[in-house]
Every structure is written in C-alpha cells, then in structure tokens.
N, C-alpha and C. Protein backbone atom coordinates (compact mmCIF):
# COMPACT_ATOMS: atom_id res chain seq x y z
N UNK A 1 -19.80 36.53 12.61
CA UNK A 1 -21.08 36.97 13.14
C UNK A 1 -21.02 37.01 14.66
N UNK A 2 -21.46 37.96 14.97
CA UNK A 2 -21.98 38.30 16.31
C UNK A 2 -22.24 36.77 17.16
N UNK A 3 -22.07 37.20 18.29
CA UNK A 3 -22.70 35.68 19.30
C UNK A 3 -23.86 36.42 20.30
N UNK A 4 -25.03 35.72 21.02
CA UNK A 4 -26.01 36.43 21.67
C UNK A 4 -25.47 36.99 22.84
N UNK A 5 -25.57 38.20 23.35
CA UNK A 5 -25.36 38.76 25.29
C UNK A 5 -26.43 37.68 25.64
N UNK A 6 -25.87 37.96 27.02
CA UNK A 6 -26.58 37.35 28.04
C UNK A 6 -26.68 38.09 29.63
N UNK A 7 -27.40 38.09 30.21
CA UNK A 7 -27.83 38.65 31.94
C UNK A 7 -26.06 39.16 32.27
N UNK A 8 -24.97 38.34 32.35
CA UNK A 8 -23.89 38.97 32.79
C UNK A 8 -23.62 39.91 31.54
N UNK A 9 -23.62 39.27 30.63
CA UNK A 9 -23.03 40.79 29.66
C UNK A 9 -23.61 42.18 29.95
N UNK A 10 -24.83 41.92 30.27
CA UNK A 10 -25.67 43.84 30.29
C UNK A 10 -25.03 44.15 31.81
N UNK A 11 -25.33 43.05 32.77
CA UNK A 11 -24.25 43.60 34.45
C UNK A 11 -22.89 44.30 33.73
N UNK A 12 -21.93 43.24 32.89
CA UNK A 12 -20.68 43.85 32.98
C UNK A 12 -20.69 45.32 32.10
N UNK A 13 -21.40 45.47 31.56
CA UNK A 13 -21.69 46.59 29.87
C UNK A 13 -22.10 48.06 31.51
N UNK A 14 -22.79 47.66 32.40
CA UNK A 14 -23.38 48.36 33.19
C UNK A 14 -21.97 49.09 33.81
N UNK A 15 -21.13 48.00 34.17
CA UNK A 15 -19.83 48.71 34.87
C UNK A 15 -18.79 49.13 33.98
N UNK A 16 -18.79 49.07 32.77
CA UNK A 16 -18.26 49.62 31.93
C UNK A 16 -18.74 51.02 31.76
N UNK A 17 -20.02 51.19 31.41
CA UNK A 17 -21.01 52.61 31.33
C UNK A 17 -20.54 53.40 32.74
N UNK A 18 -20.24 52.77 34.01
CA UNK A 18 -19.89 53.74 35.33
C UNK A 18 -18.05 53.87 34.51
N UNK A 19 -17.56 53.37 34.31
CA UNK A 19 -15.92 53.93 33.29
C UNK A 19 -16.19 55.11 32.62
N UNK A 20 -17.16 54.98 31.42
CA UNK A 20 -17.17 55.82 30.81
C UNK A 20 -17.91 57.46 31.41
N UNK A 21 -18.66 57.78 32.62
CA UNK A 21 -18.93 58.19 32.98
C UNK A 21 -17.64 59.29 33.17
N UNK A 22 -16.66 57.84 34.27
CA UNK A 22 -15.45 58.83 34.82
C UNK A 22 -14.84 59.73 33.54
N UNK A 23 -14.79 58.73 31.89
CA UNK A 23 -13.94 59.82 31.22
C UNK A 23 -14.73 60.92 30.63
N UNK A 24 -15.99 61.06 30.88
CA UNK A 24 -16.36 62.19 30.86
C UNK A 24 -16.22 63.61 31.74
N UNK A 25 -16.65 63.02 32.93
CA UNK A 25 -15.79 63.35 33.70
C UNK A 25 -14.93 63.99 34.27
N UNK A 26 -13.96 63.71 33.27
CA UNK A 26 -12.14 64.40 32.90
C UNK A 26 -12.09 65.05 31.50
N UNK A 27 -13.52 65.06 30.71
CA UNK A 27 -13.59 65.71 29.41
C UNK A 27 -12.75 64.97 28.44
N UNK A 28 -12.66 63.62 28.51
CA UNK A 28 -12.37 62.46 27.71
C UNK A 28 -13.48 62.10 27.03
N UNK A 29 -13.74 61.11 25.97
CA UNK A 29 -14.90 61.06 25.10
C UNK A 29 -15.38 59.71 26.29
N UNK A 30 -16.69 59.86 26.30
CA UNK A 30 -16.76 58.96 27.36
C UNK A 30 -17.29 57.30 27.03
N UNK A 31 -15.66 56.52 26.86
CA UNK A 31 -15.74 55.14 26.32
C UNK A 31 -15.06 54.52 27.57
N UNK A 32 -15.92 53.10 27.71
CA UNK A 32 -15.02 52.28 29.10
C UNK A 32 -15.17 51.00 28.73
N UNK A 33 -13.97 50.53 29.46
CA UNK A 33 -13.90 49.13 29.01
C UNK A 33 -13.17 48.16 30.42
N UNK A 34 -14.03 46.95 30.95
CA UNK A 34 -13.63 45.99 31.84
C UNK A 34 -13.37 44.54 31.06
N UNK A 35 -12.38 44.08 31.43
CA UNK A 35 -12.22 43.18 31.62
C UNK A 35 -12.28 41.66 32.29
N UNK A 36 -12.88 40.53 31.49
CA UNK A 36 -13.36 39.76 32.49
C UNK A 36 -13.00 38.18 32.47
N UNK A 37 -12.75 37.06 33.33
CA UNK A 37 -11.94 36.66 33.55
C UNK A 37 -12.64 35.24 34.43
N UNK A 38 -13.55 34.43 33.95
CA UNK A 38 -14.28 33.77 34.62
C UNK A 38 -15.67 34.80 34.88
N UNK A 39 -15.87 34.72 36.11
CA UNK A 39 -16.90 35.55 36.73
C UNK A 39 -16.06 37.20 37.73
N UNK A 40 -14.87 37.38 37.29
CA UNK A 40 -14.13 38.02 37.78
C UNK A 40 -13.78 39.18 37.63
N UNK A 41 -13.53 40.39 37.76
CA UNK A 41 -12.92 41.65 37.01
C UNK A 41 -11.47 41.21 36.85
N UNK A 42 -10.69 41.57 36.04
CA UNK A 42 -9.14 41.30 36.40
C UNK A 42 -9.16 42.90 35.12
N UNK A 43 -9.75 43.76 34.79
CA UNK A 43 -9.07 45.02 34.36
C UNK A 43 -10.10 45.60 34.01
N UNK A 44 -10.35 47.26 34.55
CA UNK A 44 -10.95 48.42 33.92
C UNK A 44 -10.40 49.33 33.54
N UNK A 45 -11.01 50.14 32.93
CA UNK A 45 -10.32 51.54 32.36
C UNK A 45 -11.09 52.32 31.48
N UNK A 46 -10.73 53.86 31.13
CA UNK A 46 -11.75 54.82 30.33
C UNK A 46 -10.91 55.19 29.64
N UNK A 47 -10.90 55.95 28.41
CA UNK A 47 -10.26 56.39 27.45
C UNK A 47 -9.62 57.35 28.14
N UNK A 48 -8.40 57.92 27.96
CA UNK A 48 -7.26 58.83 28.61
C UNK A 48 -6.76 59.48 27.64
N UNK A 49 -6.95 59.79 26.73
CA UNK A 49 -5.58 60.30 25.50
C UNK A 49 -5.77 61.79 25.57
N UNK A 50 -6.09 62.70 26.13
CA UNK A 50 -6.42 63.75 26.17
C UNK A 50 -5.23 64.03 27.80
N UNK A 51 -5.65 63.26 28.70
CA UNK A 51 -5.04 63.74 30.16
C UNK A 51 -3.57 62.91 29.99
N UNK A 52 -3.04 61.87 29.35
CA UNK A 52 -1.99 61.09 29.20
C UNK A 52 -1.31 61.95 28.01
N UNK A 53 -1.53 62.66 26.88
CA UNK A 53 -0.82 63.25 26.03
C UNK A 53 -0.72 61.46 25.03
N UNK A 54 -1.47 61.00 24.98
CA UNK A 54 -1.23 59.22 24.47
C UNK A 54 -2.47 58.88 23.09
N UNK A 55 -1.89 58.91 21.98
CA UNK A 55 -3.23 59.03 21.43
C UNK A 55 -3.99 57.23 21.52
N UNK A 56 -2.57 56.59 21.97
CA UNK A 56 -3.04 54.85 21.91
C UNK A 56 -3.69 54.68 23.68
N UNK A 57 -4.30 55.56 24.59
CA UNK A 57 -4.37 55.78 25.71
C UNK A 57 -6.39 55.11 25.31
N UNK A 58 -6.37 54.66 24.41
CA UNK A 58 -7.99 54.20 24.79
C UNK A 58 -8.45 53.30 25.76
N UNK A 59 -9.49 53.65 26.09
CA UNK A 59 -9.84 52.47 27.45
C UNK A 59 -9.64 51.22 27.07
N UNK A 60 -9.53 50.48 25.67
CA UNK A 60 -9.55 48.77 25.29
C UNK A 60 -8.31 48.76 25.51
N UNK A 61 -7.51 49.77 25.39
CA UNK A 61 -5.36 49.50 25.22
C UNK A 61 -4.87 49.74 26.55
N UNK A 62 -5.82 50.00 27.26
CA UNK A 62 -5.10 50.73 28.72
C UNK A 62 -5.96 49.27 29.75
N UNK A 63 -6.84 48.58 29.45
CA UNK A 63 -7.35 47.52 29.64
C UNK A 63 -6.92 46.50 29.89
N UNK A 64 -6.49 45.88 28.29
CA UNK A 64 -5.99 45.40 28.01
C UNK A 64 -4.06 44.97 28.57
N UNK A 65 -3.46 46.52 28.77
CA UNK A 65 -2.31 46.50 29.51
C UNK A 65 -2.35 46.17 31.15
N UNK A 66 -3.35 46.35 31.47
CA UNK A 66 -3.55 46.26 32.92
C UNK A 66 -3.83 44.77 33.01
N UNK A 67 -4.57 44.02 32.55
CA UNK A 67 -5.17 42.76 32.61
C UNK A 67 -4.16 42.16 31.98
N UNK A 68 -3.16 42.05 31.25
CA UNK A 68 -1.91 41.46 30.99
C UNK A 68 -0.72 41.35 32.06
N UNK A 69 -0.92 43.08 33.10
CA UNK A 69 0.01 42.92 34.14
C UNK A 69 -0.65 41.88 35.34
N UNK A 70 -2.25 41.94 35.62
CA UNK A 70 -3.13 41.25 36.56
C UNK A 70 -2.25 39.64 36.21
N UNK A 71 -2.93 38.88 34.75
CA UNK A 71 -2.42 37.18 34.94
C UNK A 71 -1.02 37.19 34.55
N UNK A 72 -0.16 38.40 34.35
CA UNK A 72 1.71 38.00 34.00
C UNK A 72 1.59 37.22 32.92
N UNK A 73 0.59 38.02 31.63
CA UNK A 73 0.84 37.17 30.69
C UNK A 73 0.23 37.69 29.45
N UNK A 74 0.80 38.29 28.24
CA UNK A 74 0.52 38.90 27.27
C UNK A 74 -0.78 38.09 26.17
N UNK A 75 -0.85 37.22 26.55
CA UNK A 75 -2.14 36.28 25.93
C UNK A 75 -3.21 36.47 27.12
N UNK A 76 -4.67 37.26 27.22
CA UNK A 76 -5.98 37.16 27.57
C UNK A 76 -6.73 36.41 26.73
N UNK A 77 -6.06 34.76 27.32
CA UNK A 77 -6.82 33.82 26.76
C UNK A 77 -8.25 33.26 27.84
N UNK A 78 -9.20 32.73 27.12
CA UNK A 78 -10.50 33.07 27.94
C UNK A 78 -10.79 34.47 28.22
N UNK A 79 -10.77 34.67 28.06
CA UNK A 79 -11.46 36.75 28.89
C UNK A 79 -12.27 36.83 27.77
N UNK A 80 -12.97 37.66 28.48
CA UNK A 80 -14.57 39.05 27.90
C UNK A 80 -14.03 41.07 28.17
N UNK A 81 -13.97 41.19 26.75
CA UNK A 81 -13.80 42.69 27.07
C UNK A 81 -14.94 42.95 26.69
N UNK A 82 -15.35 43.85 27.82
CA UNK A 82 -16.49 44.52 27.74
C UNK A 82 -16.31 46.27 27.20
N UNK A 83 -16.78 46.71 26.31
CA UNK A 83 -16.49 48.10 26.43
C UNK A 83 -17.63 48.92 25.23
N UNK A 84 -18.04 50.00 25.80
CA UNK A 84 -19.12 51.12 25.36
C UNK A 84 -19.20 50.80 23.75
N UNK A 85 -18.14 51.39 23.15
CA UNK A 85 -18.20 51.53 21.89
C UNK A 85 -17.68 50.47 21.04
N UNK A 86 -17.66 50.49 19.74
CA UNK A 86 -17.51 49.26 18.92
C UNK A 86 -15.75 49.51 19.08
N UNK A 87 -15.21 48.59 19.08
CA UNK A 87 -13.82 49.41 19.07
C UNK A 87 -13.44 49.66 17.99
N UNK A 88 -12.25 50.62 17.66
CA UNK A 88 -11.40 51.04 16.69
C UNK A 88 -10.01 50.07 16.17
N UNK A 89 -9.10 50.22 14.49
CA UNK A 89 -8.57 49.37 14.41
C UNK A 89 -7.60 49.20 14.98
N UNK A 90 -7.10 49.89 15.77
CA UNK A 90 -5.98 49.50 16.63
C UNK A 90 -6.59 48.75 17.65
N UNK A 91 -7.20 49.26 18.68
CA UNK A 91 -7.77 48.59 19.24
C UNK A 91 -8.04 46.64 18.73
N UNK A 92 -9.03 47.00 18.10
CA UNK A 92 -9.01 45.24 17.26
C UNK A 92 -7.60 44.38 17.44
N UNK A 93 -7.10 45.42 16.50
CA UNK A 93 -5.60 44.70 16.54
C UNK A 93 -4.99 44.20 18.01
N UNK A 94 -5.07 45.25 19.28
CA UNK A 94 -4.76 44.85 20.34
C UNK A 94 -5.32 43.57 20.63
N UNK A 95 -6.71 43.35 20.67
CA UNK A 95 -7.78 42.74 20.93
C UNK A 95 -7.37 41.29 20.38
N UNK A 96 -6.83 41.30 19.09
CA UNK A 96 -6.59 40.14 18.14
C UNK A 96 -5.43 39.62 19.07
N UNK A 97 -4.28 40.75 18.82
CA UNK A 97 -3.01 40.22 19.56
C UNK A 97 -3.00 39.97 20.87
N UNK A 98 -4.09 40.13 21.71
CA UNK A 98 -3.92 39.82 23.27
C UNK A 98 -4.55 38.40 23.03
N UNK A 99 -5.20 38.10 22.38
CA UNK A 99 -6.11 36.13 21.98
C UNK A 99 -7.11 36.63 23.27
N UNK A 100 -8.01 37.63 23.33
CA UNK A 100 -8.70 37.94 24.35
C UNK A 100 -10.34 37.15 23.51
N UNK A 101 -10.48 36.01 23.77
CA UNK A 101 -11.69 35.45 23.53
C UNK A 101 -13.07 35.53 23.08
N UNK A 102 -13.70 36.55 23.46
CA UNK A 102 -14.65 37.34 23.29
C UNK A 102 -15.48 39.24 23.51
N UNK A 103 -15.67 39.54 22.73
CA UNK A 103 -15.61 41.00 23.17
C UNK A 103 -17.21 41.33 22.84
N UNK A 104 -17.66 42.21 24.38
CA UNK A 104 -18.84 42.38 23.65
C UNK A 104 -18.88 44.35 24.24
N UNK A 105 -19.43 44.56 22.74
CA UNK A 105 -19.74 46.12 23.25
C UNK A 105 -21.16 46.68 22.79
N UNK A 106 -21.05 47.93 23.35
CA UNK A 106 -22.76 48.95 23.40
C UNK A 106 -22.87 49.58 22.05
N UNK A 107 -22.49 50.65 21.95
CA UNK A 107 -22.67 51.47 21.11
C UNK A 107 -21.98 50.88 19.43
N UNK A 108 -22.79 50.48 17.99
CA UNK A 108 -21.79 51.00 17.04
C UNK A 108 -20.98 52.17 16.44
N UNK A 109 -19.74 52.00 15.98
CA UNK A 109 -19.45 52.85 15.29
C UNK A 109 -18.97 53.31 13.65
N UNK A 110 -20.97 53.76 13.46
CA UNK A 110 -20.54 53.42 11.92
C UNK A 110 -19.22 54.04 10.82
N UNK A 111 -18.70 54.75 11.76
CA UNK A 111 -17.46 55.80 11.03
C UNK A 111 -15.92 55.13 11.28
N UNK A 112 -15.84 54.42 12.16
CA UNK A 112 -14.70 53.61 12.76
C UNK A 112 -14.39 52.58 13.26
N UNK A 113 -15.75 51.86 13.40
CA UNK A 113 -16.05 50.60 14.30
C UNK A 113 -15.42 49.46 13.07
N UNK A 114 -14.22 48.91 13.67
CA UNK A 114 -13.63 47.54 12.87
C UNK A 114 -14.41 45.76 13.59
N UNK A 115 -15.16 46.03 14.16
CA UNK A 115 -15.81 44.96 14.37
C UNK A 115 -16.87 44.50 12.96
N UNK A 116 -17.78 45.73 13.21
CA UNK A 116 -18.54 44.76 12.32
C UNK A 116 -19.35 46.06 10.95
N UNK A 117 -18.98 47.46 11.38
CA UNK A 117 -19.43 48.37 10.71
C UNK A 117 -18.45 48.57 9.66
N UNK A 118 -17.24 49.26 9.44
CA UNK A 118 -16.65 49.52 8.60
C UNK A 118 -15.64 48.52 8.05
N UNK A 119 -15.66 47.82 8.56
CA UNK A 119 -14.70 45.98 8.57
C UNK A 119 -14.93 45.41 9.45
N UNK A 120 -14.41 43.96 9.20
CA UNK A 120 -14.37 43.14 10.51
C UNK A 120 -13.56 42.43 10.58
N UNK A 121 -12.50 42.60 11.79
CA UNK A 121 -11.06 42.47 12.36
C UNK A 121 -11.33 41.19 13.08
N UNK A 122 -12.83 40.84 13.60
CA UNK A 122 -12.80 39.85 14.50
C UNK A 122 -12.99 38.56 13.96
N UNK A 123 -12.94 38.55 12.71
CA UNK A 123 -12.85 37.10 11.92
C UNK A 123 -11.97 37.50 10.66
N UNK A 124 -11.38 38.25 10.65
CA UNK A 124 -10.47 38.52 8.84
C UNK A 124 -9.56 37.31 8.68
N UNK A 125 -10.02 37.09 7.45
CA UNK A 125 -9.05 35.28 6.88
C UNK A 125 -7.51 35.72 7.76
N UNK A 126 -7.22 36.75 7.37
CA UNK A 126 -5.78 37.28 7.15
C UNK A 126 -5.19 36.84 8.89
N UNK A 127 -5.65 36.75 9.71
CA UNK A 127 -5.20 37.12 11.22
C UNK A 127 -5.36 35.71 11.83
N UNK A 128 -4.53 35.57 12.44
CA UNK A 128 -4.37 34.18 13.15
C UNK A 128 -4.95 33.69 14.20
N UNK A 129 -6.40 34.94 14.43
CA UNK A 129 -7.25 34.68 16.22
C UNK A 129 -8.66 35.29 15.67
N UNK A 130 -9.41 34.57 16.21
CA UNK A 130 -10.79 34.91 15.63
C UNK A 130 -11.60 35.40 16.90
N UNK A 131 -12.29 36.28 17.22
CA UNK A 131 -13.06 36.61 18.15
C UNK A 131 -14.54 36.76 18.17
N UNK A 132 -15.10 35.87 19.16
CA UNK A 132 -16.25 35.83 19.21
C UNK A 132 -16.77 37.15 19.95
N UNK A 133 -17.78 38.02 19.01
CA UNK A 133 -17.97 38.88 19.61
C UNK A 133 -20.15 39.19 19.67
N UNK A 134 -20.20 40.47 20.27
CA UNK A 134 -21.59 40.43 20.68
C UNK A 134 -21.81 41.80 20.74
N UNK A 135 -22.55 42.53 19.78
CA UNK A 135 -22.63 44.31 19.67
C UNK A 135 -24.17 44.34 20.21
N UNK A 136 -23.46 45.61 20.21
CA UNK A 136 -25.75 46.80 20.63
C UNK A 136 -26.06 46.04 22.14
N UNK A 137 -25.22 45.68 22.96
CA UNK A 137 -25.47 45.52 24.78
C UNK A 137 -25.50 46.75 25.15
N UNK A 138 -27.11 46.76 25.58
CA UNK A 138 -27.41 48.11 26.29
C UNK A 138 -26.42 49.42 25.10
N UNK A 139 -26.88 49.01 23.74
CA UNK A 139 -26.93 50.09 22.80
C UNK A 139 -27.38 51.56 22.74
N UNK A 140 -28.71 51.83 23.23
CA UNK A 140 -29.34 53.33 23.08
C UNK A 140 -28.28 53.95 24.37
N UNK A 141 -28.06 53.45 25.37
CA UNK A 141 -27.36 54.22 26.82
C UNK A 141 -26.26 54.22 25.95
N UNK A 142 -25.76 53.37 25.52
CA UNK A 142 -24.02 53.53 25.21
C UNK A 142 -23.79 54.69 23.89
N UNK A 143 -24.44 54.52 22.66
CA UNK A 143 -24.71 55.90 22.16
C UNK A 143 -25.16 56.86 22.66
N UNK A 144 -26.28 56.92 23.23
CA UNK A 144 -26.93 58.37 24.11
C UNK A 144 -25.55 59.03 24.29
N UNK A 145 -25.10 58.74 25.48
CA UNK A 145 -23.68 59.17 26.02
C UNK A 145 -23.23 59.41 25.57
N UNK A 146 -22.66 58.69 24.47
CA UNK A 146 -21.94 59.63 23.31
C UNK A 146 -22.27 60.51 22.29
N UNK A 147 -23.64 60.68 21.92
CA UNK A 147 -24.29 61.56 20.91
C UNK A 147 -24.23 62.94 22.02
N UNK A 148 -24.93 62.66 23.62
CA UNK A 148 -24.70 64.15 24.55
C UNK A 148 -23.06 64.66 24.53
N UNK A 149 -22.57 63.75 24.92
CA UNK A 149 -20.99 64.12 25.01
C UNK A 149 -20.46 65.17 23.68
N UNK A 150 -20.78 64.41 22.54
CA UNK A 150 -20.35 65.66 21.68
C UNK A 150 -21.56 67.16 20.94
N UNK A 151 -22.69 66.67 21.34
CA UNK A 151 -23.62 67.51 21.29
C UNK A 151 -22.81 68.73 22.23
N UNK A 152 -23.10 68.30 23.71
CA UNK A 152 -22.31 69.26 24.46
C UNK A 152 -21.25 70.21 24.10
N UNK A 153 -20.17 69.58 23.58
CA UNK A 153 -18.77 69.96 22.89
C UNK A 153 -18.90 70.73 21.81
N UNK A 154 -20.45 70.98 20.69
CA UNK A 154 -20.11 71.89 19.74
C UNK A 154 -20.70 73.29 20.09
C-alpha cells in the first residue's frame, strides 16, 4: 500500500512536471523524473527514447543511471524518485534493483502502471526489496499533460 505525500513531495512532483515539459518539448511523451537524496537533488531526467534511438531511454532509467554515477554506487539506498507517471515494468524492476527507497508519482497508468494498477512490483513476495511508494501527487496536472500530449498527436 501506498504511503501519504507530503509538502516536499508536491515541491519535488513540481520539478519533475518542469522535466516533463522539456520532453515534450523534443516531442517525447512528456514523463520526468528527479531524484532525491536527503533534502537534495542528486538526479533528473525526461523520457528520451525517441531522440536516443533507446527504447530503455525512460526518464526513471536515465535517472536512475545518473544518480548511481552522482553517489558511485549502484544501490539508491535512502532516495525518493519522483516521477509524472506510474512507472512501467522495467522501470519497477530498475527501481527494485537500484534499493531506491521510496517512489512517489502523479499520474496512474491504468494500461501499464506496475506499481499499483496492473500489478504491483513494489511489494511482490517474489523480489528481495520492497518499496514504499505514494501515487496521484499532483495527479490531474500529471495526466492532463499526458491526455493533451497525445490528444495533440492524433
């Protein structure tokens, strides 16, 4: 189960939403994700798989790689990923395998979201890291954006 946001989660969800902006932007689907680290940034990023030729180029994996090079250390133990959409199962999986502590995001995704819509990756018996997580922060903005984004596109 979900854990409650709080005053910093909607700040950090806020600078995530200026990410996803940029991958719109660049005509990327517009998802962003920061990384957080105490009271600290230590990684941002927007989904890329369109301008990288990368289909694993999502803002949580490109995040996630950056904030592993920031502490020199493939475990984001303690950290908060913040990011737009519910993430996807790779993603999760990253998420699981980095021991990144807590994740909280905006938008669900009832077609792909492995948090808590179509499965849930962040407590499955099966996996050896459990994540405390926190959905629907600043929800209607984080869908909006994405319901215009592909409205636009058809």
């Amino acid at each position: 189960m979900g854990v409650e946001a709080n005053e910093a989660d909607v700040a950090w969800m806020r600078h995530a939403l200026r990410l996803a902006q940029r991958a719109e932007a660049l005509g990327e689907v517009p998802v962003g994700a920061v990384i957080v680290k105490g009271d600290r940034c230590i990684a941002e990023a927007w989904n890329s798989p369109i301008a990288t030729h990368d289909p694993s180029a999502h803002a949580e994996i490109l995040a996630i790689r950056e904030a592993g090079k920031q502490l020199q250390n493939y475990r984001l133990i303690d950290t908060t990923l913040y990011v737009t959409l519910e993430p996807c199962v790779m993603c999760m999986g990253a998420i699981v395998h980095a021991r990144i502590g807590r994740l909280v995001f905006g938008a669900r995704d009832e077609k792909r979201g492995a948090v808590c819509s179509i499965m849930n990756l962040a407590s499955a018996p099966f996996l050896n890291h459990k994540v405390d997580w926190s959905g629907g922060v600043m929800e209607a903005i984080c869908s909006g954006m994405l319901k215009d984004f592909f409205k636009a596109r058809r």
